[in-house]
PDB file of N, CA and C in Angstrom:
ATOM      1  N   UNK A   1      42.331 -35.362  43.552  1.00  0.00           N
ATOM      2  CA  UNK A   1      42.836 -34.434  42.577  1.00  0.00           C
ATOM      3  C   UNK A   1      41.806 -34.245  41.463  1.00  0.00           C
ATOM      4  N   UNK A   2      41.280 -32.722  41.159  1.00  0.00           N
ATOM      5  CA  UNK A   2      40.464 -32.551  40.184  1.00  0.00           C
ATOM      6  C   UNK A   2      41.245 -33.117  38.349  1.00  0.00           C
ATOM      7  N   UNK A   3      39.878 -33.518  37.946  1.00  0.00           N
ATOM      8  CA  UNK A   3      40.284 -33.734  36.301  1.00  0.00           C
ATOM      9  C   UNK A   3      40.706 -32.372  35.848  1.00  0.00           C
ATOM     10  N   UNK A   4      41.766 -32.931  35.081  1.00  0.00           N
ATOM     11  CA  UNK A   4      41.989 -31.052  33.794  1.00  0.00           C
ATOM     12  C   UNK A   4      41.122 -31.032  33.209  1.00  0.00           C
ATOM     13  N   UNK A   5      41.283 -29.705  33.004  1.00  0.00           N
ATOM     14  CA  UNK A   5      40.079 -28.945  32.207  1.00  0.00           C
ATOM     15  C   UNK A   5      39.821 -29.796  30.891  1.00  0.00           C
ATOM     16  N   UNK A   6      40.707 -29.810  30.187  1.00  0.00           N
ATOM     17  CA  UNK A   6      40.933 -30.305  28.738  1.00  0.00           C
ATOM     18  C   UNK A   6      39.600 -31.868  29.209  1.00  0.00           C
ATOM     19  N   UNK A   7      39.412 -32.245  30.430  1.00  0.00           N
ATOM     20  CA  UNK A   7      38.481 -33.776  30.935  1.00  0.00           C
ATOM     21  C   UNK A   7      37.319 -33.002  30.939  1.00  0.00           C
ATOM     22  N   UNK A   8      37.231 -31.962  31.980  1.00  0.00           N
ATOM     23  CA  UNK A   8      35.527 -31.185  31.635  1.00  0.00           C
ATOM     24  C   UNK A   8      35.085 -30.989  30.908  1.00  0.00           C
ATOM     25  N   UNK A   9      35.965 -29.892  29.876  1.00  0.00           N
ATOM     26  CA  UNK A   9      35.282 -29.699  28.635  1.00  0.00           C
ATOM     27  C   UNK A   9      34.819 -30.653  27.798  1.00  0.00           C
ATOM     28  N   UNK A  10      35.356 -31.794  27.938  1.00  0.00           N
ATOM     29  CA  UNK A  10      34.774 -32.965  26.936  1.00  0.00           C
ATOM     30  C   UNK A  10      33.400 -33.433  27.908  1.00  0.00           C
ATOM     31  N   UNK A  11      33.502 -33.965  28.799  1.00  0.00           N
ATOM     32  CA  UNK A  11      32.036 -34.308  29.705  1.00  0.00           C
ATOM     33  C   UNK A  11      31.397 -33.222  29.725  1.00  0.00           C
ATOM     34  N   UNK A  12      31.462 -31.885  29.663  1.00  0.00           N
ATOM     35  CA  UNK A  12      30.470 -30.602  29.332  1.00  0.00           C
ATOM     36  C   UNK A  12      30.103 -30.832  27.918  1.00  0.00           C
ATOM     37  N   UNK A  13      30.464 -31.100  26.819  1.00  0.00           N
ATOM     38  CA  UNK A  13      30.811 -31.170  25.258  1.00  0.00           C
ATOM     39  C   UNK A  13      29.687 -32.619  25.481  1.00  0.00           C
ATOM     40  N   UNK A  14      29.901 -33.753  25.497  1.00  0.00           N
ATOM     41  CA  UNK A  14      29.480 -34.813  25.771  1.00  0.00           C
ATOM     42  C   UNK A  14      27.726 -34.937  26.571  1.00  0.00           C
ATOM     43  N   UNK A  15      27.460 -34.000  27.436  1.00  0.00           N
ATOM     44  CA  UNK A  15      26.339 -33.759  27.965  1.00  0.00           C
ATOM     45  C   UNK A  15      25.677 -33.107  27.168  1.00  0.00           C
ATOM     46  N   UNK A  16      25.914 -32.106  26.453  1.00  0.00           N
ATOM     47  CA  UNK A  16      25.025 -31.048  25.752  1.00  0.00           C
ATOM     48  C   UNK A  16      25.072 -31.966  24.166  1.00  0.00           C
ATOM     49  N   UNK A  17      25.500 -32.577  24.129  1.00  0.00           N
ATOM     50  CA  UNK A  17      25.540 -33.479  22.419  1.00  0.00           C
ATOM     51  C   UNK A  17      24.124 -34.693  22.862  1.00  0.00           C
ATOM     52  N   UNK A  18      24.641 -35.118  23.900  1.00  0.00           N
ATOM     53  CA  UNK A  18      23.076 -35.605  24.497  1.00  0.00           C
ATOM     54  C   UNK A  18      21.905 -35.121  24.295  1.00  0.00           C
ATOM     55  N   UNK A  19      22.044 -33.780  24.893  1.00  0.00           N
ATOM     56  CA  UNK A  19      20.978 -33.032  25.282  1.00  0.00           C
ATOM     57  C   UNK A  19      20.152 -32.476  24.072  1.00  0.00           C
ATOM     58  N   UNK A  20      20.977 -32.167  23.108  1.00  0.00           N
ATOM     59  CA  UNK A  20      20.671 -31.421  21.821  1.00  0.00           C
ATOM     60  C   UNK A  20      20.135 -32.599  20.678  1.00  0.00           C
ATOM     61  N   UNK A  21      20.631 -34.181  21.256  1.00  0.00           N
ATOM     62  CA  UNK A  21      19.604 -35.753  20.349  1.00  0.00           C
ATOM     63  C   UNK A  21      18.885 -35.711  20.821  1.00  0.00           C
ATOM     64  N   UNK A  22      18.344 -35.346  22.434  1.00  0.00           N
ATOM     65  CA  UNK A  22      17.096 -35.610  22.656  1.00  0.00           C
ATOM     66  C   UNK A  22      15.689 -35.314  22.584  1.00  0.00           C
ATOM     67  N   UNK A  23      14.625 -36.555  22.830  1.00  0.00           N
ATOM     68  CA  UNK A  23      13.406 -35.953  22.013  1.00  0.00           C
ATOM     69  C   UNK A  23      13.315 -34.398  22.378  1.00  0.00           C
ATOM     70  N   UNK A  24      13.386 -34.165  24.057  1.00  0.00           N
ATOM     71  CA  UNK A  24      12.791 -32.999  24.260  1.00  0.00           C
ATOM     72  C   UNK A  24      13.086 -31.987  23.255  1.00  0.00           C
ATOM     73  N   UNK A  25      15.109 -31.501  23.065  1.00  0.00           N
ATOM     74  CA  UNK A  25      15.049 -31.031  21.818  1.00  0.00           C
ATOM     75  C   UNK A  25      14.546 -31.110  20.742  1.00  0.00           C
ATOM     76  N   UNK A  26      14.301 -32.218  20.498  1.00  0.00           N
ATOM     77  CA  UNK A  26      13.673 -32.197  19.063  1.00  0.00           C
ATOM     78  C   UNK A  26      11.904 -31.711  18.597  1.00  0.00           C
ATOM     79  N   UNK A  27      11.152 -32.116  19.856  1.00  0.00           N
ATOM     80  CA  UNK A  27      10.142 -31.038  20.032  1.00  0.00           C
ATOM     81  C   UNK A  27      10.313 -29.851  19.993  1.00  0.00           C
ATOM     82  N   UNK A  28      11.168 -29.318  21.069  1.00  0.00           N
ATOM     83  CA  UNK A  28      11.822 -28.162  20.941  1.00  0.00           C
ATOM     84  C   UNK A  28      11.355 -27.439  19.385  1.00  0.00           C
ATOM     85  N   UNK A  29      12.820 -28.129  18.508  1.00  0.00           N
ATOM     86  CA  UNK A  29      12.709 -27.469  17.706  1.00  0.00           C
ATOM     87  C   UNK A  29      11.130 -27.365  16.655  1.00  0.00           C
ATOM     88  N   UNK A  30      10.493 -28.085  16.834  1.00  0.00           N
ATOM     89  CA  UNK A  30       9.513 -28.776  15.882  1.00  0.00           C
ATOM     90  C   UNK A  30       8.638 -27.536  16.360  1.00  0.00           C
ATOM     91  N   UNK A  31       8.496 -27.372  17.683  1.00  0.00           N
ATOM     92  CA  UNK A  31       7.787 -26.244  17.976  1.00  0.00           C
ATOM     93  C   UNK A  31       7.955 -24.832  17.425  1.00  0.00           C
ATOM     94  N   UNK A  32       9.224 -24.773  17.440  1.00  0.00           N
ATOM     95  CA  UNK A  32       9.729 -23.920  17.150  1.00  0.00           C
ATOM     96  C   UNK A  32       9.463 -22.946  15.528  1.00  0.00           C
ATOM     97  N   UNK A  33       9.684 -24.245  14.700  1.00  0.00           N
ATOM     98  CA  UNK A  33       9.154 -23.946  13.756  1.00  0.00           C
ATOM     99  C   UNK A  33       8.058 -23.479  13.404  1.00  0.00           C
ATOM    100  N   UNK A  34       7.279 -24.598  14.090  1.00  0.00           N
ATOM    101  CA  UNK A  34       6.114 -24.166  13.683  1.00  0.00           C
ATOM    102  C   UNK A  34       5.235 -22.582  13.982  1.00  0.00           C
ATOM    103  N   UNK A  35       5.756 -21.949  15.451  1.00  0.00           N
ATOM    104  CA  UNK A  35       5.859 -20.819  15.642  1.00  0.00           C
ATOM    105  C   UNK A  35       6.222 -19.458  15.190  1.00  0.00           C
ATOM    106  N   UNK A  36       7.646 -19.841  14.034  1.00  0.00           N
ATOM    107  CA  UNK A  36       7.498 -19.134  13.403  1.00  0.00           C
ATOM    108  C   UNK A  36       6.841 -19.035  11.906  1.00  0.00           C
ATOM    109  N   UNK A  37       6.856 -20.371  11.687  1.00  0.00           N
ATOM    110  CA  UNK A  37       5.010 -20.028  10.392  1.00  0.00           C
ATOM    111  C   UNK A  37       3.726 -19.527  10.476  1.00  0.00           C
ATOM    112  N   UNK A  38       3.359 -19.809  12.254  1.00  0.00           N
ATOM    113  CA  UNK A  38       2.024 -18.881  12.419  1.00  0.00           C
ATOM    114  C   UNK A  38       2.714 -17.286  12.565  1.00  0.00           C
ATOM    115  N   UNK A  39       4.038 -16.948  13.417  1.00  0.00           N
ATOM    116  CA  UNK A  39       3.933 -15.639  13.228  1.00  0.00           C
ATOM    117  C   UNK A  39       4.107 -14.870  11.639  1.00  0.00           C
ATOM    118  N   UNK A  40       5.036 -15.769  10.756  1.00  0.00           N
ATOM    119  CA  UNK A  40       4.702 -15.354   9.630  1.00  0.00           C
ATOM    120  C   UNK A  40       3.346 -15.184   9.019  1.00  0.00           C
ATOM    121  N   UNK A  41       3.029 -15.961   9.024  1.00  0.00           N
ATOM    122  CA  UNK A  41       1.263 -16.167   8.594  1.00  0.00           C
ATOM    123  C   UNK A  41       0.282 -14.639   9.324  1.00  0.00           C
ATOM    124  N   UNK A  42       0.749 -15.064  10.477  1.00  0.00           N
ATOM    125  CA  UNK A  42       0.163 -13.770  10.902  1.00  0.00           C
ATOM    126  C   UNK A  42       0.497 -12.653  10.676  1.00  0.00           C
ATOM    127  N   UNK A  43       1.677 -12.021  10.013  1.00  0.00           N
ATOM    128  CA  UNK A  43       2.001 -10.767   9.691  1.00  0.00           C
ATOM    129  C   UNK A  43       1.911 -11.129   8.315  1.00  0.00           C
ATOM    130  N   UNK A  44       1.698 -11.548   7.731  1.00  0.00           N
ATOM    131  CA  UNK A  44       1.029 -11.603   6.937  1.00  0.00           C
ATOM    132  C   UNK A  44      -0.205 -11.319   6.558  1.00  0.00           C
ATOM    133  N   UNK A  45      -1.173 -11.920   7.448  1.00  0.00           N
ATOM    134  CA  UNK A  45      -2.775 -11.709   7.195  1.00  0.00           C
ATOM    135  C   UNK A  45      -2.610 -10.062   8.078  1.00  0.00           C
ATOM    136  N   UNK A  46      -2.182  -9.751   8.831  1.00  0.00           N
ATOM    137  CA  UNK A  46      -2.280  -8.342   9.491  1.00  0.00           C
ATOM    138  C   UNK A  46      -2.209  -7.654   8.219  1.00  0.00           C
ATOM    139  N   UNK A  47      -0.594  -7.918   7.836  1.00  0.00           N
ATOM    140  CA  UNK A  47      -0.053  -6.627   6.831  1.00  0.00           C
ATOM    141  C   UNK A  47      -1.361  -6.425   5.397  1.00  0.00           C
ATOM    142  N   UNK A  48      -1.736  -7.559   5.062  1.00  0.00           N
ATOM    143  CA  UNK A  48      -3.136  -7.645   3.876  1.00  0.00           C
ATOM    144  C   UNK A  48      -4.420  -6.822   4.294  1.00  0.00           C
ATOM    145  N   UNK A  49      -5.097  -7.097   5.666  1.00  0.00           N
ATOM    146  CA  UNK A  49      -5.774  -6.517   6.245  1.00  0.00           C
ATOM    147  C   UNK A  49      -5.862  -4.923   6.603  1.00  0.00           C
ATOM    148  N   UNK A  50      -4.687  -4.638   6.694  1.00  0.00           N
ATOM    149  CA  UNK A  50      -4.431  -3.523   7.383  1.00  0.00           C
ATOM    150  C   UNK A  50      -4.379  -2.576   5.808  1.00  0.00           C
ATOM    151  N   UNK A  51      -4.106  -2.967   4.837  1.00  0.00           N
ATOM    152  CA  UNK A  51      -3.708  -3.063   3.312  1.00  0.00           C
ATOM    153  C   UNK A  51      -5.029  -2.437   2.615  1.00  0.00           C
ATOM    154  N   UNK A  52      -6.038  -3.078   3.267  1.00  0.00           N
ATOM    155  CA  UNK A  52      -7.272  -3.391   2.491  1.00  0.00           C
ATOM    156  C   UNK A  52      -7.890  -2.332   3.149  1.00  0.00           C
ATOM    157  N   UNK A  53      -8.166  -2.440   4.176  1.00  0.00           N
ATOM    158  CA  UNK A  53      -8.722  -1.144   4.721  1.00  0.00           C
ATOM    159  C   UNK A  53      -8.286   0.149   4.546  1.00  0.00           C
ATOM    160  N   UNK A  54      -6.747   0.363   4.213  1.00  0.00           N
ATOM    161  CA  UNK A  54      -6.327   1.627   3.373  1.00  0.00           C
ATOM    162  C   UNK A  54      -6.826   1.896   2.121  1.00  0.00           C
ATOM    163  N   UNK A  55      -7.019   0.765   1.558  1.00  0.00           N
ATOM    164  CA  UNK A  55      -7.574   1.037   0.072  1.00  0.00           C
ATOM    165  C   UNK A  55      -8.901   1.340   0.039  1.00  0.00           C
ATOM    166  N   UNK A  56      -9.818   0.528   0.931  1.00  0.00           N
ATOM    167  CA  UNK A  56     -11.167   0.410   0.716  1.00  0.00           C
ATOM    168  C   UNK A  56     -12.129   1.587   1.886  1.00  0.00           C
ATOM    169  N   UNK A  57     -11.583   1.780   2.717  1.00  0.00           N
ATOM    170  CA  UNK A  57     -12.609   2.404   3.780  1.00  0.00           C
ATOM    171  C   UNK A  57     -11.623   3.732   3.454  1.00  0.00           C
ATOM    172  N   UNK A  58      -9.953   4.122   4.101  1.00  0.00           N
ATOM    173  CA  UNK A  58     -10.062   5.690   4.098  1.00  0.00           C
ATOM    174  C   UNK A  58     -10.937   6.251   2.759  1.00  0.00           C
ATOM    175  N   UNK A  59     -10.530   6.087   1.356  1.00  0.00           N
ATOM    176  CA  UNK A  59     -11.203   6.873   0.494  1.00  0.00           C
ATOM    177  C   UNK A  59     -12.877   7.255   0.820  1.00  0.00           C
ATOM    178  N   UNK A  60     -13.572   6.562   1.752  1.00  0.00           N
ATOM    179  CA  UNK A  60     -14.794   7.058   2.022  1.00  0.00           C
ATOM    180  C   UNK A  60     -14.629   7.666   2.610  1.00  0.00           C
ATOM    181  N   UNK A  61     -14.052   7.804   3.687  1.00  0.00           N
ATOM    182  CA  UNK A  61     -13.796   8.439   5.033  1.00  0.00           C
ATOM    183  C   UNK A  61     -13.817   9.904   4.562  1.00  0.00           C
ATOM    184  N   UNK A  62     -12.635  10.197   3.642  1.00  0.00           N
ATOM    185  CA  UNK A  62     -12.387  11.009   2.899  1.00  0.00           C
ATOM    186  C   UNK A  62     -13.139  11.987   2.035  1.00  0.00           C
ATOM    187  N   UNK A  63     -14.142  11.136   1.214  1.00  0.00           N
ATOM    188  CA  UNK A  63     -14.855  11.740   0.465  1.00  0.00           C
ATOM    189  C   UNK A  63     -16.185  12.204   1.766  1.00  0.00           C
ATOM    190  N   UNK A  64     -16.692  11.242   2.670  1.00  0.00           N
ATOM    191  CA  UNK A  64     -18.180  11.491   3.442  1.00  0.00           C
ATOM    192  C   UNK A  64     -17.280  13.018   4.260  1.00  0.00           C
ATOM    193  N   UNK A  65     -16.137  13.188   4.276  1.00  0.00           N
ATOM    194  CA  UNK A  65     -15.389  14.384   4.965  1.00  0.00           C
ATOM    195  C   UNK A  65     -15.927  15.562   3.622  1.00  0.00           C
ATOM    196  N   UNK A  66     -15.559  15.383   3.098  1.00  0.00           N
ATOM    197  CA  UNK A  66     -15.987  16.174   1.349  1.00  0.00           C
ATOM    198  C   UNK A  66     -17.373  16.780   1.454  1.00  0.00           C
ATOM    199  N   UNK A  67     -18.020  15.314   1.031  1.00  0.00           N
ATOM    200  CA  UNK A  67     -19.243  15.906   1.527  1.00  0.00           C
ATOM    201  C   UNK A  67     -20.162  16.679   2.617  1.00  0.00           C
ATOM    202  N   UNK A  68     -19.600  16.100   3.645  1.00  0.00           N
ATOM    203  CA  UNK A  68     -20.080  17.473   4.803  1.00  0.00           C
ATOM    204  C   UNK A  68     -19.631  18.722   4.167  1.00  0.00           C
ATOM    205  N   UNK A  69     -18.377  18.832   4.039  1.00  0.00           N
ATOM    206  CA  UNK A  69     -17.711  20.303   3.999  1.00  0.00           C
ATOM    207  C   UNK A  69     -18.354  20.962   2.649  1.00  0.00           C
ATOM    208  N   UNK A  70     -19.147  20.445   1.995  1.00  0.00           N
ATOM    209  CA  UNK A  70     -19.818  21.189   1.096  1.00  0.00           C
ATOM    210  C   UNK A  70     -21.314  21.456   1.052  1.00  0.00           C
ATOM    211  N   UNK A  71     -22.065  20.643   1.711  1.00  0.00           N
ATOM    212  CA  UNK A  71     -22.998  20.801   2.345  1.00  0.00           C
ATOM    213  C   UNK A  71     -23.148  22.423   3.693  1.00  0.00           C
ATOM    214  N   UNK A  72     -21.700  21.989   4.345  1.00  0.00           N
ATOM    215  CA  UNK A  72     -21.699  23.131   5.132  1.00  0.00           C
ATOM    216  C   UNK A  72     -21.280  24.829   4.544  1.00  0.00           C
ATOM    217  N   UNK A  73     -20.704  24.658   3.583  1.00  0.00           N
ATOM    218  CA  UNK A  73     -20.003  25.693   2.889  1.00  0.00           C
ATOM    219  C   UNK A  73     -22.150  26.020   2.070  1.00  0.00           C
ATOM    220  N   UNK A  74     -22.634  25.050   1.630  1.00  0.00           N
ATOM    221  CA  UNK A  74     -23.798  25.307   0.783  1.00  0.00           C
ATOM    222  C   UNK A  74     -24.871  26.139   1.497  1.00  0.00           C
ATOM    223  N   UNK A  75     -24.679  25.626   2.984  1.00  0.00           N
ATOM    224  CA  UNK A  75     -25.682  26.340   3.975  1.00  0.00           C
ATOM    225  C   UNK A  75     -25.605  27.673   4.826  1.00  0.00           C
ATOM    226  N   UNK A  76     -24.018  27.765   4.488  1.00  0.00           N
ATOM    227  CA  UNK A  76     -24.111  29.528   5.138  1.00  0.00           C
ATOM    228  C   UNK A  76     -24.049  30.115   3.549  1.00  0.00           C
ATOM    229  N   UNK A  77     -23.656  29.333   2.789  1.00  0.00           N
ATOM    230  CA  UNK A  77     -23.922  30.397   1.228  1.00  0.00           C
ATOM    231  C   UNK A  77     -25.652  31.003   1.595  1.00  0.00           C
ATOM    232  N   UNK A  78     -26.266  30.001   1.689  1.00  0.00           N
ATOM    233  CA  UNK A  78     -27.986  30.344   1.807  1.00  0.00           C
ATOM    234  C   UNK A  78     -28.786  31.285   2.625  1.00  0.00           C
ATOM    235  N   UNK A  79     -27.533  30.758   3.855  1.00  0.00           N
ATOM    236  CA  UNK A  79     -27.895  31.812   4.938  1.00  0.00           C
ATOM    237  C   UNK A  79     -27.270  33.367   4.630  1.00  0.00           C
ATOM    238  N   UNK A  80     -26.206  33.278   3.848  1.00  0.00           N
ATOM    239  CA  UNK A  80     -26.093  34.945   3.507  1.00  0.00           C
ATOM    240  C   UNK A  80     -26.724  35.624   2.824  1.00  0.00           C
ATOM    241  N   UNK A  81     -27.298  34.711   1.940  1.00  0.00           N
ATOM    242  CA  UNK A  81     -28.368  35.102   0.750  1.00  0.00           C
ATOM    243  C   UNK A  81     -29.738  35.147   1.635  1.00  0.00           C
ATOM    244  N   UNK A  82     -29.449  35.100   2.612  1.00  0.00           N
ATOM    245  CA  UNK A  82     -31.490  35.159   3.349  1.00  0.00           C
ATOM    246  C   UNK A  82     -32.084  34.130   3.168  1.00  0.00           C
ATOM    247  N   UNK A  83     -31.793  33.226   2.719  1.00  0.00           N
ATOM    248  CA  UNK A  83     -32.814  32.031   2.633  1.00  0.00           C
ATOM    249  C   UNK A  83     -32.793  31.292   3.494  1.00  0.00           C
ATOM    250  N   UNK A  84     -33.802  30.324   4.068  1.00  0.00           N
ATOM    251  CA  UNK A  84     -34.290  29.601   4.712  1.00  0.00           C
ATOM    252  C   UNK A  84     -32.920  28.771   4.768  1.00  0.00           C
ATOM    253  N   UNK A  85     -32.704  28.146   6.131  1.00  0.00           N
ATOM    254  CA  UNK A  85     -31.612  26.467   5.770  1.00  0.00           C
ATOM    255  C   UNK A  85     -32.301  25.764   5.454  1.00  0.00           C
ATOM    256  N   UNK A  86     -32.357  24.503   4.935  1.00  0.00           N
ATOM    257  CA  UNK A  86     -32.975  23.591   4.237  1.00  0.00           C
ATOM    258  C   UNK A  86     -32.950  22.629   5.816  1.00  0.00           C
ATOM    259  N   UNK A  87     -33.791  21.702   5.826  1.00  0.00           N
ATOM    260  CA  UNK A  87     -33.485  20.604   6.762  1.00  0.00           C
ATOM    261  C   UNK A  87     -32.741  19.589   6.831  1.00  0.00           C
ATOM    262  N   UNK A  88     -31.534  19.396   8.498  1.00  0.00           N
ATOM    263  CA  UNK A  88     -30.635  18.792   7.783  1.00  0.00           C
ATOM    264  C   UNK A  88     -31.189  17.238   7.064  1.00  0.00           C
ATOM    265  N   UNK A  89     -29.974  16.593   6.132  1.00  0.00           N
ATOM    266  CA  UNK A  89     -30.188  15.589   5.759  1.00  0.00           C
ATOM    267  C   UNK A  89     -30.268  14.079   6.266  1.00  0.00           C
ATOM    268  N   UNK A  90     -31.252  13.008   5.816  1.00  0.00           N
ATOM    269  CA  UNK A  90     -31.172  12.064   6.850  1.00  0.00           C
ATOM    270  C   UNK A  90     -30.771  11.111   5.771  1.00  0.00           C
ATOM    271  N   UNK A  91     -29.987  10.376   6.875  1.00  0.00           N
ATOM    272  CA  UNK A  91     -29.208   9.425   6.347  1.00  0.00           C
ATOM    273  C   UNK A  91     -30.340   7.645   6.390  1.00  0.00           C
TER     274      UNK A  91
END
C-alpha cells in the first residue's frame, strides 16, 4: 500500500531542504552572485564607454562633416567665378 500524499510531500519537502544546505548549493549561489557583479560592472563600464564616445568623438565627426561641406560649397563658388580649384587639401 502506497504512503499518503500528506508522507511524500514531507520526504519531497525533506530532500530539497537537503539539497538547498548543500555545499553544491551554496557554490551555487556564491557563483551566482558573483555573476551578477561582473554583469553589473559590465554594464556599467559599457554604458560609460559608450557615454564617452558620444561626448568626445561624434562632435568631431560632426564638425570634420562641416568642414568638408564648406570647403565644397568654397570650390564650386570659385569654379563659378572662373577661377582655378585650388589643390585638394592634405591632411
Amino acid at each position: 500500500m502506497p504512503p499518503p500524499s500528506s508522507a511524500v510531500g514531507k520526504r519531497a519537502d525533506g530532500i530539497l531542504a537537503a539539497l538547498s544546505r548543500s555545499q553544491v548549493a551554496a557554490h551555487g549561489r556564491e557563483a551566482a552572485a558573483v555573476a551578477r557583479k561582473l554583469l553589473r560592472s559590465t554594464g556599467k563600464a559599457a554604458w560609460i564607454a559608450g557615454t564617452t564616445f558620444l561626448v568626445l568623438v561624434v562632435p568631431l565627426i560632426i564638425e570634420m562633416d562641416r568642414e568638408q561641406q564648406l570647403n565644397d560649397l568654397e570650390m564650386q563658388q570659385q569654379t563659378l567665378l572662373g577661377a582655378p580649384p585650388p589643390p585638394p587639401p592634405t591632411k
